[in-house]
N, C-alpha and C. Protein backbone atom coordinates (compact mmCIF):
# COMPACT_ATOMS: atom_id res chain seq x y z
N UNK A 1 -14.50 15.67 -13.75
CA UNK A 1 -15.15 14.62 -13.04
C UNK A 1 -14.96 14.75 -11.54
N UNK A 2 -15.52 13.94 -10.77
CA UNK A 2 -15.20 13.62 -9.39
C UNK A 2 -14.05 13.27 -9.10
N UNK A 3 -13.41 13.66 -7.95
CA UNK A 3 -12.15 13.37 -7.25
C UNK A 3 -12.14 12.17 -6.82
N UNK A 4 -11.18 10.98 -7.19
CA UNK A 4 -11.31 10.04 -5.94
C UNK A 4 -11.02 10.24 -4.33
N UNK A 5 -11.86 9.83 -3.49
CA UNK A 5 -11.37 9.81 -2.20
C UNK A 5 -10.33 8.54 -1.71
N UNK A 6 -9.21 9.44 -1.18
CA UNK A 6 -8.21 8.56 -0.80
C UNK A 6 -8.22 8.25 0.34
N UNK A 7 -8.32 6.88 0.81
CA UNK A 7 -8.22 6.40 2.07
C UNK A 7 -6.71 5.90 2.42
N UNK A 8 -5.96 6.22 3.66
CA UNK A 8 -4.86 5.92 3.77
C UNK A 8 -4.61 5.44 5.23
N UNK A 9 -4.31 3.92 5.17
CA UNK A 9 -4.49 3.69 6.51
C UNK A 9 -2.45 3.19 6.89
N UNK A 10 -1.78 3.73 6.31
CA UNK A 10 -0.48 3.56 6.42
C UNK A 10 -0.23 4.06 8.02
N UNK A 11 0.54 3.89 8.69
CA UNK A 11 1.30 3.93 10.14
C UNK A 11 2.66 3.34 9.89
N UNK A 12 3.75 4.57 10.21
CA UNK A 12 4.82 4.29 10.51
C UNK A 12 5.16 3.86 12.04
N UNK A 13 6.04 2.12 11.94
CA UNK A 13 6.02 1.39 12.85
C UNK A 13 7.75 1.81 13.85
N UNK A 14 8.19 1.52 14.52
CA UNK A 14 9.51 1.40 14.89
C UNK A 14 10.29 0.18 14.21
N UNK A 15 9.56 -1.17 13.58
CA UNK A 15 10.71 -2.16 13.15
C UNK A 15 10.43 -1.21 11.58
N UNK A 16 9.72 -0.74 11.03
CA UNK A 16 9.41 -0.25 9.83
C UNK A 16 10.54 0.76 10.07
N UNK A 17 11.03 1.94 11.03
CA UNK A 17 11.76 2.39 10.70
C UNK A 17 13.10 1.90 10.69
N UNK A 18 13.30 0.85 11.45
CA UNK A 18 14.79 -0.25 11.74
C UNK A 18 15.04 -0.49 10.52
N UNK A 19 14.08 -1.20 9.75
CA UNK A 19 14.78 -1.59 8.68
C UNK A 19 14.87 -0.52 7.33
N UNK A 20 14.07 0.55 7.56
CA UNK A 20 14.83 1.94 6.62
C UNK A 20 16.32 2.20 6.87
N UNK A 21 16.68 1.91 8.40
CA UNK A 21 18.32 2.53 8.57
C UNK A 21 19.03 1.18 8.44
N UNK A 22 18.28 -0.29 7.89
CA UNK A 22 19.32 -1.13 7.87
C UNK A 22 19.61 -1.30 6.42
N UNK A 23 18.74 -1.26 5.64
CA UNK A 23 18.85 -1.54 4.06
C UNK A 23 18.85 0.37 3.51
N UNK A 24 20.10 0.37 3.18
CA UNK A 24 20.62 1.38 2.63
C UNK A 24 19.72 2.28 1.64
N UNK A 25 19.23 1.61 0.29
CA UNK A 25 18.73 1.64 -0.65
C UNK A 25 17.54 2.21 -0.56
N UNK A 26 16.85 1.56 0.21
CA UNK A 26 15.34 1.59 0.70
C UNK A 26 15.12 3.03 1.29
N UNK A 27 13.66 4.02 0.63
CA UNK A 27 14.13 5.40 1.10
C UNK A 27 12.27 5.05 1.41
N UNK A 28 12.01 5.84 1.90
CA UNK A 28 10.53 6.20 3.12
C UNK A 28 9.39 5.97 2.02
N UNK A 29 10.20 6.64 0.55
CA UNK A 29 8.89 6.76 -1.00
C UNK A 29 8.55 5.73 -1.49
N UNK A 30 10.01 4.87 -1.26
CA UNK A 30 9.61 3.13 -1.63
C UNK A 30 9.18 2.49 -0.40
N UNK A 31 8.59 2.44 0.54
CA UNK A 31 7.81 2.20 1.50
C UNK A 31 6.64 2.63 1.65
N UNK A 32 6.27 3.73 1.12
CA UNK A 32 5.13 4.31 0.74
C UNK A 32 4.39 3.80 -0.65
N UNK A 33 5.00 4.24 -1.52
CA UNK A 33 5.12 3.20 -2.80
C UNK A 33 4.65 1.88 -3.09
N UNK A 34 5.03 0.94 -1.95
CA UNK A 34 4.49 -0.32 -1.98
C UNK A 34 3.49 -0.42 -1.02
N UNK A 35 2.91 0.28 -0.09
CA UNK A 35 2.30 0.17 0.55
C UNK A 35 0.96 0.84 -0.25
N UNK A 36 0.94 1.75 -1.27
CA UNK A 36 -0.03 1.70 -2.10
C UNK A 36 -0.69 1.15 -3.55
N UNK A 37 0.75 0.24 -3.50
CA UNK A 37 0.34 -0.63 -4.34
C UNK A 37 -0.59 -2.08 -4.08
N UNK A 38 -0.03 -1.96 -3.25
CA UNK A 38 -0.26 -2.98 -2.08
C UNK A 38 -1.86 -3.82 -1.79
N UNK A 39 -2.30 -1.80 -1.31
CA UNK A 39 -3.44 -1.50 -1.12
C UNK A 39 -4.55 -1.81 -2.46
N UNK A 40 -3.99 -1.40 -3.83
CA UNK A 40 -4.62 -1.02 -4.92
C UNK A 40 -4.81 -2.18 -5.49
N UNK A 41 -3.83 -3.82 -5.72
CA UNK A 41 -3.86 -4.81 -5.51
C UNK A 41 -4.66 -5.91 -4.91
N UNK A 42 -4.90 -5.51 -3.39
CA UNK A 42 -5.79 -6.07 -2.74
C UNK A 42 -7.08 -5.86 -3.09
N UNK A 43 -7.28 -4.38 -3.22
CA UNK A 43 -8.87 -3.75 -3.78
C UNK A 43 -9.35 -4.79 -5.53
N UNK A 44 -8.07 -4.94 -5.81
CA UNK A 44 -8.42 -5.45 -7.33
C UNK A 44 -8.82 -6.37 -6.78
N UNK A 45 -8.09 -7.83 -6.26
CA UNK A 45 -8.76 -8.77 -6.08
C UNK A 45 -9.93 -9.45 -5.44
N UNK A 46 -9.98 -8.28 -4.88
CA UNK A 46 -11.56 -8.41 -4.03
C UNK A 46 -12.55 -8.14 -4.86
N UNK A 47 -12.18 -7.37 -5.94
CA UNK A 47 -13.30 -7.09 -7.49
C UNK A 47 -13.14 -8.13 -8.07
N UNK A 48 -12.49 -8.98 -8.30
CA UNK A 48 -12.06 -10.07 -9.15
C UNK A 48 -12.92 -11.22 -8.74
N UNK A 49 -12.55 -11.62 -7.47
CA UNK A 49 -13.51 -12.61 -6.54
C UNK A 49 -15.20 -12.21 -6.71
N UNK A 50 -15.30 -10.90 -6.30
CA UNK A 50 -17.14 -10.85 -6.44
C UNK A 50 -17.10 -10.80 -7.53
N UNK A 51 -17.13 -10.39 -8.94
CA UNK A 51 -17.09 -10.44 -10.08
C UNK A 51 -17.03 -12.39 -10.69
N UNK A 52 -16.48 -13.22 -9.94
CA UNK A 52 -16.22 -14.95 -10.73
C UNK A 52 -17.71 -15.11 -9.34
N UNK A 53 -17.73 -14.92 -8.66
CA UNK A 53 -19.15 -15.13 -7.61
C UNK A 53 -20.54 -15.09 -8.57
N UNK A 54 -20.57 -14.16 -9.57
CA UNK A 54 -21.93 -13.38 -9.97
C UNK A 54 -22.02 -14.55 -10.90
């Protein structure tokens, strides 16, 4: 089939990196990670909304 095209509008910030070196745990993949979930989330509900519209 067709490839999806990935749009990625992520930017690493300076407080975004502050708080990588303040919370131990937290590594760059789980920042990435949620930031495409994030994304994939938002896209749903914007299908959800035009979809109860029709």
């Amino acid at each position: 089939g067709k490839p999806t095209k990935l749009e990625s509008r992520f930017r690493v910030t300076y407080s975004m990196l502050l708080n990588l070196l303040r919370v131990e745990h937290l590594s760059v993949e789980d920042v990435l990670r949620r930031s495409y979930v994030e994304s994939a989330s938002l896209r749903l509900a914007l299908t959800q909304k035009a979809r109860l519209k029709e």
